[in-house]
Protein backbone atom coordinates (compact mmCIF):
# COMPACT_ATOMS: atom_id res chain seq x y z
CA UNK A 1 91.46 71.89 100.11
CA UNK A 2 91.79 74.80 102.51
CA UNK A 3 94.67 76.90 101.23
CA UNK A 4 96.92 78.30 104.80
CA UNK A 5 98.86 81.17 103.32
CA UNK A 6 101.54 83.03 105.53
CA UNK A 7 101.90 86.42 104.31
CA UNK A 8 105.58 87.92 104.66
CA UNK A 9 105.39 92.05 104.91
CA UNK A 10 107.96 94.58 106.32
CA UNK A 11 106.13 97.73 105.30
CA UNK A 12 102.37 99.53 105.58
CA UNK A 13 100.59 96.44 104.65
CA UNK A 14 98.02 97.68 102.61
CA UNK A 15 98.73 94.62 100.09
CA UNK A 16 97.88 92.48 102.92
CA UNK A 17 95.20 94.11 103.71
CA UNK A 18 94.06 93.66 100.77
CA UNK A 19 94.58 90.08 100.01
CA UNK A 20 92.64 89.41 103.53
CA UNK A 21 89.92 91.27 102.62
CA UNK A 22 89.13 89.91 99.49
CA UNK A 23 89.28 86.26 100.96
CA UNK A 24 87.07 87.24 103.86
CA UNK A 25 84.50 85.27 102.58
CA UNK A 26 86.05 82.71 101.02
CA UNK A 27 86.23 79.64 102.99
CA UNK A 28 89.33 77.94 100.76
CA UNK A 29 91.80 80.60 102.00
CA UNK A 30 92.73 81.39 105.47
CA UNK A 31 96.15 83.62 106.49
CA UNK A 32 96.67 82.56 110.05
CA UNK A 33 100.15 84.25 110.27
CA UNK A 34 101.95 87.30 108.94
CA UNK A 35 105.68 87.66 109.53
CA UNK A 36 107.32 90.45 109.17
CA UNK A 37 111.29 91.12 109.53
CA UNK A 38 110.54 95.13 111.59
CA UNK A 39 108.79 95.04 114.69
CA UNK A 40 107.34 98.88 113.79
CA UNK A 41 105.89 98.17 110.89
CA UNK A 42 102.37 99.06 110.03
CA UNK A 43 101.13 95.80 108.92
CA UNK A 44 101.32 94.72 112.69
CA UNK A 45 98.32 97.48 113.52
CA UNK A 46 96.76 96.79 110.20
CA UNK A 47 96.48 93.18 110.63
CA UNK A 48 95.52 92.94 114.05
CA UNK A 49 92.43 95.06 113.54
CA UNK A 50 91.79 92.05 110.61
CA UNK A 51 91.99 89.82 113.55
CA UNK A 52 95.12 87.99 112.25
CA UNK A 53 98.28 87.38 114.51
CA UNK A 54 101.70 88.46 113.53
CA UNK A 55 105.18 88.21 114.47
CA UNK A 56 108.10 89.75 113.88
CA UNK A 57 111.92 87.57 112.97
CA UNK A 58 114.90 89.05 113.45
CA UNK A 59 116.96 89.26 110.25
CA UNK A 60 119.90 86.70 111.54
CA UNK A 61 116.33 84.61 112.06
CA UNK A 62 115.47 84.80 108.74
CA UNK A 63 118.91 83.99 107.62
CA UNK A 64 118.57 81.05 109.87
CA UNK A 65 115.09 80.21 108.64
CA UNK A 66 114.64 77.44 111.28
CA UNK A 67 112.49 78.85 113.71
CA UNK A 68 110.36 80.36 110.81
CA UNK A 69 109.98 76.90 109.37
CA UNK A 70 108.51 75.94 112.56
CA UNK A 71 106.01 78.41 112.68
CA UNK A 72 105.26 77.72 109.36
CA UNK A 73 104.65 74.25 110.20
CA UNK A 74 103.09 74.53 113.37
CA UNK A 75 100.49 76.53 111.37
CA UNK A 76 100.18 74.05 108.66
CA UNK A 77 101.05 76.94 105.81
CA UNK A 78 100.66 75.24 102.45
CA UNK A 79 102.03 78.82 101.03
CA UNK A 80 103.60 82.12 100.76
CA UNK A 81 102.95 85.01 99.81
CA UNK A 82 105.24 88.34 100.01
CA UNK A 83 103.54 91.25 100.08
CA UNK A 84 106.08 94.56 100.40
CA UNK A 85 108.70 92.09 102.14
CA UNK A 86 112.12 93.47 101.70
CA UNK A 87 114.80 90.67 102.60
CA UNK A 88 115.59 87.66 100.61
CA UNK A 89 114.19 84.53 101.83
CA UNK A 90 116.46 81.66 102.66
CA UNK A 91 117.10 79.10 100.51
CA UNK A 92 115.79 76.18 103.31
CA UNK A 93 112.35 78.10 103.32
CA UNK A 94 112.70 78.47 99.52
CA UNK A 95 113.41 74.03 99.52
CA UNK A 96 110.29 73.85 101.85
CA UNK A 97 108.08 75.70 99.88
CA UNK A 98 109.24 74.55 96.20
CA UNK A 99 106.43 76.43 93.98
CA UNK A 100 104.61 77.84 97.24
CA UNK A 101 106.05 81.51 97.79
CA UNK A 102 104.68 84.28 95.29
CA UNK A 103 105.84 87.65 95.44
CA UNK A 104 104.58 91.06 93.64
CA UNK A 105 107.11 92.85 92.00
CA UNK A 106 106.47 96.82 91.27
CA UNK A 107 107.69 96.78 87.62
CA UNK A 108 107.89 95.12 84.11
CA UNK A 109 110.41 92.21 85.44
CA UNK A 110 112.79 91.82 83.94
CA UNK A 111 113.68 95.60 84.23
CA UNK A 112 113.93 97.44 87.30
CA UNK A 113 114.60 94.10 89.67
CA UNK A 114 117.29 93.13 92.10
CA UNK A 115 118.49 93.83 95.40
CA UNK A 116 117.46 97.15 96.54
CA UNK A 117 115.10 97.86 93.86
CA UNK A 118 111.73 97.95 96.11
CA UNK A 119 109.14 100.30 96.56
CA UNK A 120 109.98 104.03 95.61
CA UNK A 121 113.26 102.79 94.17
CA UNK A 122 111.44 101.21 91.75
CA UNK A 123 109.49 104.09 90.68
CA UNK A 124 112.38 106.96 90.90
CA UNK A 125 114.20 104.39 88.43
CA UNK A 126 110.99 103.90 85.44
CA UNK A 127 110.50 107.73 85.52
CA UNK A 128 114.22 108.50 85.54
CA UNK A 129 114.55 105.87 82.43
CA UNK A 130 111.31 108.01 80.68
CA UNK A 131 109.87 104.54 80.55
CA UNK A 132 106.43 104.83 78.49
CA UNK A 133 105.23 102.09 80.74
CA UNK A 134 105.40 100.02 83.84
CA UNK A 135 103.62 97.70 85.85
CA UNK A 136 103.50 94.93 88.22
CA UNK A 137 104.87 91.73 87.82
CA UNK A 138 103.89 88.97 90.40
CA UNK A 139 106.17 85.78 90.12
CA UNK A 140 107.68 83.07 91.52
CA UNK A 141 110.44 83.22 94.47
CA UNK A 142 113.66 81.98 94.07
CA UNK A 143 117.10 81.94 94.98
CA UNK A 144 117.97 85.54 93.15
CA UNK A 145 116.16 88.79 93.41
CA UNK A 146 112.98 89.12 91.37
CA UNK A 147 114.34 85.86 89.07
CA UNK A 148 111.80 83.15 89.52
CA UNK A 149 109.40 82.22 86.57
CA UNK A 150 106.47 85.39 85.61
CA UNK A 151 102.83 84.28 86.65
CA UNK A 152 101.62 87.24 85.49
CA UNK A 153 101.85 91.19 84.46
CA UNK A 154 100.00 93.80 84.14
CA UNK A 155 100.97 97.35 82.82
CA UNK A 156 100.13 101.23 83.14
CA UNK A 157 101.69 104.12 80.72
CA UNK A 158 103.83 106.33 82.49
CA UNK A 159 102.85 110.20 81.03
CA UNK A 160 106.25 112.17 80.58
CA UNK A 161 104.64 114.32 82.90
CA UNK A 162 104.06 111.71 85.90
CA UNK A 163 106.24 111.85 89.06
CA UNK A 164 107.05 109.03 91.27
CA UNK A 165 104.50 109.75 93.15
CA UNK A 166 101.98 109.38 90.46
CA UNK A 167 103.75 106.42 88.90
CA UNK A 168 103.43 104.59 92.21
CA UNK A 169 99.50 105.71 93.03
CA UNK A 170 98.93 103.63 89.65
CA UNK A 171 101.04 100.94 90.39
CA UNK A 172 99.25 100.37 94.08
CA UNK A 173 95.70 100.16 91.67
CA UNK A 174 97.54 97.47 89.53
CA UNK A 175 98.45 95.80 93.42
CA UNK A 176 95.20 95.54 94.66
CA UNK A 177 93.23 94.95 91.75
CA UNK A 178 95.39 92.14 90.50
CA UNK A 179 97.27 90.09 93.27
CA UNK A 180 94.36 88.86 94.76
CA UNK A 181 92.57 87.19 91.70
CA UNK A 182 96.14 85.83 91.10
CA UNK A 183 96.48 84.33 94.05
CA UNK A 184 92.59 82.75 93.70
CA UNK A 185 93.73 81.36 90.20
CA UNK A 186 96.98 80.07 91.26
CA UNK A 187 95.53 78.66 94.29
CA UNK A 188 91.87 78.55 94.22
C-alpha cells in the first residue's frame, strides 16, 4: 500500500522538510499536497524547491473544511500529518480521517497543551515552570487541543541555565530525529 500523506504547516516548514526528505526514497510514502492556513509562510518556498505543490485555505475554509476535503480526496490522501500547523482542524476532516491525522506536540503532553500553546509559547512556559525536562509528544488529533491518544514521547533535560532558545534548539533535534521513524512505524 502506497501511503498519500497531506502535510498541514503554517510556519518555516523545516518539519516538513524533514519528513519529505527522509521518505525520498521510500516508495510506500508520497506527500502530494501541503496545506497551509498563511499564504507567506515559509513552507511554501521550502516545499516547492522539494518539488511538492502547496496551497494555502483561508481560515473560514478550514472552518468549513469542505473544499479541503475535496482536495484531500481528489488527491487520494489516506493521511495527515501536522507539522507546525496552528489552527484546529474541523471536526468533518477529523470524521474523514478517524485515526489518520498525527500531530507533533513540543512538550511532555499532558503539560504545556491547549490553544495557544505552540511553538515558543511552549518553551517560554517549561523554562518559566523550571521544568527539569521536556520533550516532544506526537499524538493523535482530535476534537480538543493536544487531547487525542500519545503515540509516542521522547524527552530532553532542561539545565536551570537553558533559555528558550536553547530549550527549543533541543526540542527541533527531538522533531527531526523522531517524527519521521514515527510516522514509518505507524504507517509503514
Amino acid at each position: 500500500m502506497i501511503n498519500r500523506i497531506a502535510i498541514f504547516a503554517s510556519g518555516s516548514g523545516s518539519n516538513a522538510e524533514n519528513i519529505i526528505n527522509f521518505f525520498a526514497q521510500d516508495s510506500r510514502f508520497l506527500f502530494p499536497i501541503i496545506i497551509s492556513n498563511k499564504e507567506d509562510a515559509y513552507i511554501h518556498t521550502r516545499v516547492k524547491n522539494l518539488g511538492v505543490p502547496s496551497v494555502t485555505f483561508s481560515k473560514e475554509q478550514f472552518l468549513d473544511g469542505s473544499d479541503i476535503l475535496s482536495l484531500l480526496s481528489v488527491h487520494n490522501i489516506n493521511a495527515i500529518v501536522l507539522a507546525g500547523f496552528l489552527l484546529k482542524v474541523p471536526d468533518g476532516i477529523i470524521r474523514a480521517y478517524s485515526d489518520k491525522i498525527i500531530n507533533i506536540h513540543p512538550a511532555l503532553l499532558p503539560k504545556f497543551g491547549g490553544k495557544g500553546m505552540y511553538g515558543n509559547h511552549v518553551h517560554k512556559a517549561v523554562v518559566a515552570a523550571q521544568e527539569a525536562e521536556s520533550g516532544i509528544t506526537i499524538h493523535y488529533v482530535n476534537e480538543h487541543y493536544d487531547e487525542g491518544n500519545i503515540i509516542f514521547q521522547a524527552k530532553c533535560e532542561v539545565l536551570p541555565t537553558d533559555t528558550f532558545e536553547d530549550l527549543a534548539h533541543k526540542i527541533h533535534a527531538l522533531e527531526y530525529e523522531h517524527f519521521p521513524k514515527v510516522i514509518e512505524t505507524l504507517w509503514g
